[in-house]
N, C-alpha and C. Protein backbone atom coordinates (compact mmCIF):
# COMPACT_ATOMS: atom_id res chain seq x y z
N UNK A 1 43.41 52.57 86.89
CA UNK A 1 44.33 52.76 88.00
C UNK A 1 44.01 51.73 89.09
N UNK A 2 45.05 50.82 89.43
CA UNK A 2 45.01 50.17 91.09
C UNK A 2 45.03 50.84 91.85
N UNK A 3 44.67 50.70 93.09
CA UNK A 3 44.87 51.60 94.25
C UNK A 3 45.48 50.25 95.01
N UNK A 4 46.33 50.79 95.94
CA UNK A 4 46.92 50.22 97.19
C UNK A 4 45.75 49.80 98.07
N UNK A 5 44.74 50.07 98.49
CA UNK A 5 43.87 49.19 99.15
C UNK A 5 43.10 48.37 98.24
N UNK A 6 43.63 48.22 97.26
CA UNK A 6 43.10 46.68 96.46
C UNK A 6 44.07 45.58 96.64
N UNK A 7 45.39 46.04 96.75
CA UNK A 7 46.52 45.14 96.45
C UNK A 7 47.05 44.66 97.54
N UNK A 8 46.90 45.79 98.47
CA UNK A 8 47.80 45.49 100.34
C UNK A 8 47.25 44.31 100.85
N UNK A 9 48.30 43.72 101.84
CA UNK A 9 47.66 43.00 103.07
C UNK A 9 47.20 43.63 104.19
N UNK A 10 45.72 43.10 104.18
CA UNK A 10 45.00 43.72 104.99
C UNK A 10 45.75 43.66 106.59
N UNK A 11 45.64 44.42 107.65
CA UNK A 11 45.52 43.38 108.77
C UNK A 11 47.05 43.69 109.38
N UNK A 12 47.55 44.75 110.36
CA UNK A 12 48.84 43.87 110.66
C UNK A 12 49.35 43.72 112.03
N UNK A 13 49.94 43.46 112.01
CA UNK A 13 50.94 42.73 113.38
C UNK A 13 51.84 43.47 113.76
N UNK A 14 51.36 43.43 115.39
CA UNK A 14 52.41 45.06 115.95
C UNK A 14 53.19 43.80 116.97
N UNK A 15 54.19 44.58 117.64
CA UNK A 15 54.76 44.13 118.50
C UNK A 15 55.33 45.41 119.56
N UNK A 16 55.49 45.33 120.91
CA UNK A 16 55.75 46.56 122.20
C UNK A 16 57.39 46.88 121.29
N UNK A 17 57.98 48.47 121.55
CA UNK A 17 59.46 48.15 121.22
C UNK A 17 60.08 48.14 122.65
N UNK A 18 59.55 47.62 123.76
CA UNK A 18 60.15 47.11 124.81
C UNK A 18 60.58 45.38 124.81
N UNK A 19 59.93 44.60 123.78
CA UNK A 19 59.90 43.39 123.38
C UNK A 19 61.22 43.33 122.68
N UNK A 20 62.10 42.36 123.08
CA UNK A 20 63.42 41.40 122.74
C UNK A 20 63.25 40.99 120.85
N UNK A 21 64.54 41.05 120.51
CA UNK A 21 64.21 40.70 119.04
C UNK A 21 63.87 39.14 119.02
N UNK A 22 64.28 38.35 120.03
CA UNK A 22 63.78 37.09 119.87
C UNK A 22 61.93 36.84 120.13
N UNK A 23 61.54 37.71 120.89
CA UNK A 23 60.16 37.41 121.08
C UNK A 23 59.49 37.56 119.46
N UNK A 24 60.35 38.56 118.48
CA UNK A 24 60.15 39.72 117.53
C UNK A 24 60.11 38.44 116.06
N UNK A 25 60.97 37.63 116.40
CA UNK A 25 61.35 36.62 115.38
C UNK A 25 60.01 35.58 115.65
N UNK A 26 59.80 34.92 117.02
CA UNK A 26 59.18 34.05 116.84
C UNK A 26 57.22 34.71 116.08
N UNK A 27 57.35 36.16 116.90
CA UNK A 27 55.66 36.26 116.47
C UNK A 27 56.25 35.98 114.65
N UNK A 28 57.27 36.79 114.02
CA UNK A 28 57.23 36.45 112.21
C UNK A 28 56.80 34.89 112.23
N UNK A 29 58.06 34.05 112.75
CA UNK A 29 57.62 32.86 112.29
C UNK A 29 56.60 32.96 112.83
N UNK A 30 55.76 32.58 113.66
CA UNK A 30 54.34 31.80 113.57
C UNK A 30 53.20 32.31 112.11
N UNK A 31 53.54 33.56 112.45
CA UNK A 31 52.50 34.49 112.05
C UNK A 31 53.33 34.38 110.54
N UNK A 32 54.27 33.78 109.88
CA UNK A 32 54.55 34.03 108.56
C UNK A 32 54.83 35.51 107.98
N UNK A 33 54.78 36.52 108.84
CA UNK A 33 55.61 37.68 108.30
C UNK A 33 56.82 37.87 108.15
N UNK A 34 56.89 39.09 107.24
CA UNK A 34 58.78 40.00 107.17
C UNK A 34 58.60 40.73 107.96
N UNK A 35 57.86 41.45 108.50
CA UNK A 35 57.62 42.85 109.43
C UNK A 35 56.61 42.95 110.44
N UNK A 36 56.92 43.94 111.25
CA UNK A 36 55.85 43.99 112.61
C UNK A 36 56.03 45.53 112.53
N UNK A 37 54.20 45.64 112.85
CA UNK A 37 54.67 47.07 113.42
C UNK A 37 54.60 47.73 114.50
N UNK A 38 55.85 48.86 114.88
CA UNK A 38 55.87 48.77 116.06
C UNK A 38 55.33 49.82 117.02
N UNK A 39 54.52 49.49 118.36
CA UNK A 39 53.44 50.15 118.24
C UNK A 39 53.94 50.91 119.27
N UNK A 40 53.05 52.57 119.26
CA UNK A 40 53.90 53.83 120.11
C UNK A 40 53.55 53.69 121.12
N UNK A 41 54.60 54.32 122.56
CA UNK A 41 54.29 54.50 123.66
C UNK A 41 52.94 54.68 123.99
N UNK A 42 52.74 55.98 123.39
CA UNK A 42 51.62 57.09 123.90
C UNK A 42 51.12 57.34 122.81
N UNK A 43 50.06 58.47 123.01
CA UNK A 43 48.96 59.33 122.00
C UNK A 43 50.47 60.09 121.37
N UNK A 44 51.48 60.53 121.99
CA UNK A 44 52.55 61.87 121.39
C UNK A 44 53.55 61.10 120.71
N UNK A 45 53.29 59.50 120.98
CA UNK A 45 54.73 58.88 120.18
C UNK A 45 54.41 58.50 118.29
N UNK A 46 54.91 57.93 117.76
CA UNK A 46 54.90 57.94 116.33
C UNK A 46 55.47 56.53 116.19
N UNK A 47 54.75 55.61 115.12
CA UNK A 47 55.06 54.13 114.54
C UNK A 47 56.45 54.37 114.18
N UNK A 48 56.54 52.80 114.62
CA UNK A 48 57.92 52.26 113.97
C UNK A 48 57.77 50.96 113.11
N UNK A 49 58.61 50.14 112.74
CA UNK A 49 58.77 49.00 112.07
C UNK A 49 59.92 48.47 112.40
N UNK A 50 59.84 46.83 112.32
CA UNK A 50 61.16 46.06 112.50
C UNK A 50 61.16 44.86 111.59
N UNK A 51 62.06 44.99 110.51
CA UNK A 51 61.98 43.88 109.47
C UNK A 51 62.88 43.19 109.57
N UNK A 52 62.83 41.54 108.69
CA UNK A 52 63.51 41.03 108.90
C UNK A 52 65.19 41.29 108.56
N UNK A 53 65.21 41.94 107.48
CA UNK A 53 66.59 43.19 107.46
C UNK A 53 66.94 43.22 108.25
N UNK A 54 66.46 44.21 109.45
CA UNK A 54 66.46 44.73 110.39
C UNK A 54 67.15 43.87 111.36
N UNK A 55 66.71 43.00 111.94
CA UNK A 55 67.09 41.52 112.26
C UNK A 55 68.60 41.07 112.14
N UNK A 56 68.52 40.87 110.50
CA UNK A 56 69.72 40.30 110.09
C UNK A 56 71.04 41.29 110.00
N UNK A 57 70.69 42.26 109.58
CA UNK A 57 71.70 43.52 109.39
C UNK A 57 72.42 44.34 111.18
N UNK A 58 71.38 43.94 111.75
CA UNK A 58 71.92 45.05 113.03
C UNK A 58 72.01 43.97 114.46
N UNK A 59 71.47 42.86 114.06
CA UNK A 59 71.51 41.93 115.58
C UNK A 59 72.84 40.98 115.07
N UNK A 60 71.76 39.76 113.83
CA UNK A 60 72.74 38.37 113.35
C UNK A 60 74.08 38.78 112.84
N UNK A 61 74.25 39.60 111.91
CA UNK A 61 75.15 40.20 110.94
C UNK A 61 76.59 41.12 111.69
N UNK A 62 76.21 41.30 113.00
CA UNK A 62 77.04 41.60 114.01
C UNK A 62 77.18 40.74 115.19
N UNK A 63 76.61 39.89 115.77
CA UNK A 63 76.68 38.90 116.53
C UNK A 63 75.91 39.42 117.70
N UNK A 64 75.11 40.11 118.01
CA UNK A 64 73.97 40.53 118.78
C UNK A 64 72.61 39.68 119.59
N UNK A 65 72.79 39.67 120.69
CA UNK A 65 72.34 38.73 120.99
C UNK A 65 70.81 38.89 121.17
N UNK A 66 70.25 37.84 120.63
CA UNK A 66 68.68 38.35 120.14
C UNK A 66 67.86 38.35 121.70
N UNK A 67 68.17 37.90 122.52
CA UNK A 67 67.18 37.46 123.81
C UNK A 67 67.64 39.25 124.74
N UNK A 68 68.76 39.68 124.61
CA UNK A 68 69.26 41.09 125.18
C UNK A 68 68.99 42.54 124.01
N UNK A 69 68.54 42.17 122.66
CA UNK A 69 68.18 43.34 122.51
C UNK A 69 66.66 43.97 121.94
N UNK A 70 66.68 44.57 122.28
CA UNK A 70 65.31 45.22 122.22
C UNK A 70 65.10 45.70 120.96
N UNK A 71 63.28 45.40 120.25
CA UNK A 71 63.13 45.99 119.20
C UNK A 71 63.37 47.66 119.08
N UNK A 72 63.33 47.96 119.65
CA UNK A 72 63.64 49.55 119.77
C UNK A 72 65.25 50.43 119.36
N UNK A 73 65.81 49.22 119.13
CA UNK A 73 67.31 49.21 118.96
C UNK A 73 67.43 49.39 117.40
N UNK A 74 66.59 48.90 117.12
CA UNK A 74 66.62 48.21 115.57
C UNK A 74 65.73 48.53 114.71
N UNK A 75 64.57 48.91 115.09
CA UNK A 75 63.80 49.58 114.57
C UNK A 75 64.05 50.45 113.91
N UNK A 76 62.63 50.58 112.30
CA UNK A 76 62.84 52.12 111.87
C UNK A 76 62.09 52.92 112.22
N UNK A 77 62.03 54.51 112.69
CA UNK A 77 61.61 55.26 112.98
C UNK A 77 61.38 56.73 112.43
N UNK A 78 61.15 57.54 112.01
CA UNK A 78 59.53 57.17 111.75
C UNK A 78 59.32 56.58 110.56
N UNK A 79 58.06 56.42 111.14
CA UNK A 79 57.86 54.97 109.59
C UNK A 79 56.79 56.08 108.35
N UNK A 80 57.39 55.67 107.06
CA UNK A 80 56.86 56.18 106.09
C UNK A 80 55.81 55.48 105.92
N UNK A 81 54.60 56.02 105.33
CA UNK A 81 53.43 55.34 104.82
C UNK A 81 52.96 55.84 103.67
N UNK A 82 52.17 54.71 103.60
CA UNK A 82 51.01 55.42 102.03
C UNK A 82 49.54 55.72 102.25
N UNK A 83 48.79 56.06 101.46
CA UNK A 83 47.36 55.98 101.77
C UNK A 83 46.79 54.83 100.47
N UNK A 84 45.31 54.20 101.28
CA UNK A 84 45.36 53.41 100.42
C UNK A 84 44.55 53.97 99.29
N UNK A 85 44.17 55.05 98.80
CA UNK A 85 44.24 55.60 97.39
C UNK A 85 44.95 55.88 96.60
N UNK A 86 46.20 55.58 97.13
CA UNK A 86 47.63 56.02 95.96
C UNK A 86 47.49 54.91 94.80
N UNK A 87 47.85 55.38 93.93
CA UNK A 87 48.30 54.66 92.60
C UNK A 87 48.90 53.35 92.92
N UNK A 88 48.72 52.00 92.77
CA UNK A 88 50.32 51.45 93.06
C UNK A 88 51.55 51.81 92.80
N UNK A 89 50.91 52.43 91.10
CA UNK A 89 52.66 52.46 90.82
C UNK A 89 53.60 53.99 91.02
N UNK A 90 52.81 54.72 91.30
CA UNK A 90 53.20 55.48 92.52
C UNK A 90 54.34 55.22 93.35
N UNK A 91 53.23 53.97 94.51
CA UNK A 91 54.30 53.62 95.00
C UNK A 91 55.10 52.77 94.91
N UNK A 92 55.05 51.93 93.67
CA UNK A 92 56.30 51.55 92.85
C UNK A 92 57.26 52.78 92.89
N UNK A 93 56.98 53.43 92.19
CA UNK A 93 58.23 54.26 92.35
C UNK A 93 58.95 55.12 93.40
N UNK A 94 57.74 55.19 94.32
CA UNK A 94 57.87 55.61 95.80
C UNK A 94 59.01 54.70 96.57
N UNK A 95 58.73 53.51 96.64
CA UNK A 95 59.58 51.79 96.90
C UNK A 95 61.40 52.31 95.92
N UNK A 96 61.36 52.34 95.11
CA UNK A 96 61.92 52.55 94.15
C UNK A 96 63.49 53.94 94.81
N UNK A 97 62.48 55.06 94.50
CA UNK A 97 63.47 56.02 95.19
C UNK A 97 64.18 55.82 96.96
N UNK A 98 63.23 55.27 97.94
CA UNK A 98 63.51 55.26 98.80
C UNK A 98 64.15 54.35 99.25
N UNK A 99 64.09 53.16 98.76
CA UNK A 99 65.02 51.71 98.62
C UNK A 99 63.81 50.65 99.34
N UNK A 100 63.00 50.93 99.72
CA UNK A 100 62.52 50.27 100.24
C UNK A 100 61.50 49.06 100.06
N UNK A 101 61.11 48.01 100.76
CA UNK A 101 60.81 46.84 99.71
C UNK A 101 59.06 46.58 100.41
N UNK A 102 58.62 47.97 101.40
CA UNK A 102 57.13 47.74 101.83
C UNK A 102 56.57 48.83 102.57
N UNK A 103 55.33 49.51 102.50
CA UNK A 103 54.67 50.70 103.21
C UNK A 103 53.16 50.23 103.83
N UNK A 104 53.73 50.51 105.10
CA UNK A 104 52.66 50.41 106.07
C UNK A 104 51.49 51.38 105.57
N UNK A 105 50.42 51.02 105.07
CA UNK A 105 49.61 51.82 104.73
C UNK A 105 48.81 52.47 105.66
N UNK A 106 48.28 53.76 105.80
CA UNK A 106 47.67 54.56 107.04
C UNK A 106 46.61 55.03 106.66
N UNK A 107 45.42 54.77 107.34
CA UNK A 107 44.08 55.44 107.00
C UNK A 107 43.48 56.39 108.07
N UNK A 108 43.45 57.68 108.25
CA UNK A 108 43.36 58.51 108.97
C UNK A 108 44.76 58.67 109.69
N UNK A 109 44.55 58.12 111.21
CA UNK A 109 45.42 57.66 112.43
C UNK A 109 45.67 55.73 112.16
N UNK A 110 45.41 55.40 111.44
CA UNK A 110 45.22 54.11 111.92
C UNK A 110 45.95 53.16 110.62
N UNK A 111 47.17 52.22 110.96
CA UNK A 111 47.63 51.39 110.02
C UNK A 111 46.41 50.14 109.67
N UNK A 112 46.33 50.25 108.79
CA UNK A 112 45.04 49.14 108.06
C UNK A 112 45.98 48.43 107.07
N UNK A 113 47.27 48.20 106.67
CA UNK A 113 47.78 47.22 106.16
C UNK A 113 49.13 47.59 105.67
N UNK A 114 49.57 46.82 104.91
CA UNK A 114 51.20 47.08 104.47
C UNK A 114 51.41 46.51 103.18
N UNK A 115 51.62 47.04 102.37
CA UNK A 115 51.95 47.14 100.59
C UNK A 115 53.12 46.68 99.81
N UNK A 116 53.66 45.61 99.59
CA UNK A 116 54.72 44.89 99.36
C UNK A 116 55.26 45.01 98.32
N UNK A 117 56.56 45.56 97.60
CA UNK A 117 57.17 44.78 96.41
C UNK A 117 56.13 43.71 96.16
N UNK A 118 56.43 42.57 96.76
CA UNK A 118 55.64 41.30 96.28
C UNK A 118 54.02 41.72 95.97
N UNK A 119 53.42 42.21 96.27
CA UNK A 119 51.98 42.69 96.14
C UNK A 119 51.92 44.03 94.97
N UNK A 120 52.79 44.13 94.63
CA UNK A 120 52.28 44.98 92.96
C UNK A 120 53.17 44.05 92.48
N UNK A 121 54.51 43.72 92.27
CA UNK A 121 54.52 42.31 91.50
C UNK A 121 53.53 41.18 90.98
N UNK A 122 52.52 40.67 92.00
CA UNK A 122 51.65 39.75 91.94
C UNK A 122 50.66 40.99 91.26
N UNK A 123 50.36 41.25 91.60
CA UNK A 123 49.03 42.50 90.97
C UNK A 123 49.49 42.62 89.06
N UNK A 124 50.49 43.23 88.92
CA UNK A 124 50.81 43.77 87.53
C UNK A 124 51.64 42.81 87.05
N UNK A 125 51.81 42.03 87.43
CA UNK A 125 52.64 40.83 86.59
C UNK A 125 52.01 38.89 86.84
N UNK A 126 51.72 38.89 88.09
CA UNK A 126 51.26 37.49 88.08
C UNK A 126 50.15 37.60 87.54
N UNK A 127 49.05 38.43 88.32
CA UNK A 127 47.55 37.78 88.25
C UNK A 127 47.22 38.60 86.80
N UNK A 128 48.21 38.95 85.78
CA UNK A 128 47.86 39.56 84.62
C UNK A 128 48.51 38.58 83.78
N UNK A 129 49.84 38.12 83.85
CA UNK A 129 50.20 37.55 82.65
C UNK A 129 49.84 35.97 82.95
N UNK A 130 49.24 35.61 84.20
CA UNK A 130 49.06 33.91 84.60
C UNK A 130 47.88 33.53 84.15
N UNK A 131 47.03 34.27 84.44
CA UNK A 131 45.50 34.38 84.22
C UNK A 131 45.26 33.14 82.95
N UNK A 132 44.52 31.89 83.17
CA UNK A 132 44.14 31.32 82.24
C UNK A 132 42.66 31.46 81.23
C-alpha cells in the first residue's frame, strides 16, 4: 500500500481571502502552483482553497475583474481533505467520486501538503512503468 504522505507535495502556500485574485495569480505564477490555500480568519473559521479553475471559471470566464475581486468570492469552502495515511488509491477514487483533481492533506489541525491527480499518476504509472 502507498500512503498519501509518500506521494503529496510537501509544503503549501496559503494566501489572506481578503487578497484580490490578481495578487492570487501572481503568488501561482512565481511560486509555480494550481492552488493556494486559503487561510481562516480565526481559531472558529475553517480552510478554504482557490484554484486555478476557480480563477478561470468564476473571474476570466465571466469577465471579472481580477484587481476588484477578492479570493473569498471564489473560493471553495469548506475544503475537503485527506490524511496522510490513506491509501492513494483511496483517494483515487475519493478524486474520482467527488470530481475533484487535488486534497489538501491535514495532519491533526494542520495542512502539511496537497495530493494531486498528477502525484498518484506519477506514483502508479510513471515512476513504475519508466523506471530503467
Amino acid at each position: 500500500m502507498t500512503t498519501v504522505g509518500e506521494v503529496m507535495t510537501q509544503g503549501v502556500i496559503s494566501i489572506r481571502e481578503e487578497a484580490s485574485v490578481e495578487e492570487a495569480i501572481k503568488i501561482m505564477g512565481e511560486r509555480h502552483v494550481s492552488c493556494l490555500i486559503v487561510e481562516k480568519k480565526d481559531e472558529t473559521d475553517i480552510d478554504g482553497i482557490v484554484t486555478r479553475k476557480d480563477i478561470i471559471n468564476k473571474v476570466v470566464g465571466i469577465g471579472r475583474d481580477i484587481k476588484k475581486t477578492k479570493v473569498s468570492e471564489i473560493m471553495s469552502k469548506p475544503l475537503m481533505t485527506v490524511n496522510p495515511q490513506m491509501d492513494v488509491m483511496c483517494v483515487a477514487r475519493l478524486m474520482a467520486q467527488a470530481n475533484v483533481r487535488r486534497f489538501p492533506v491535514r495532519q491533526n489541525d494542520t495542512i502539511v501538503g496537497i495530493i494531486s491527480n498528477s502525484d498518484i499518476f506519477r506514483c502508479y504509472f510513471i515512476d513504475k512503468l519508466c523506471k530503467k
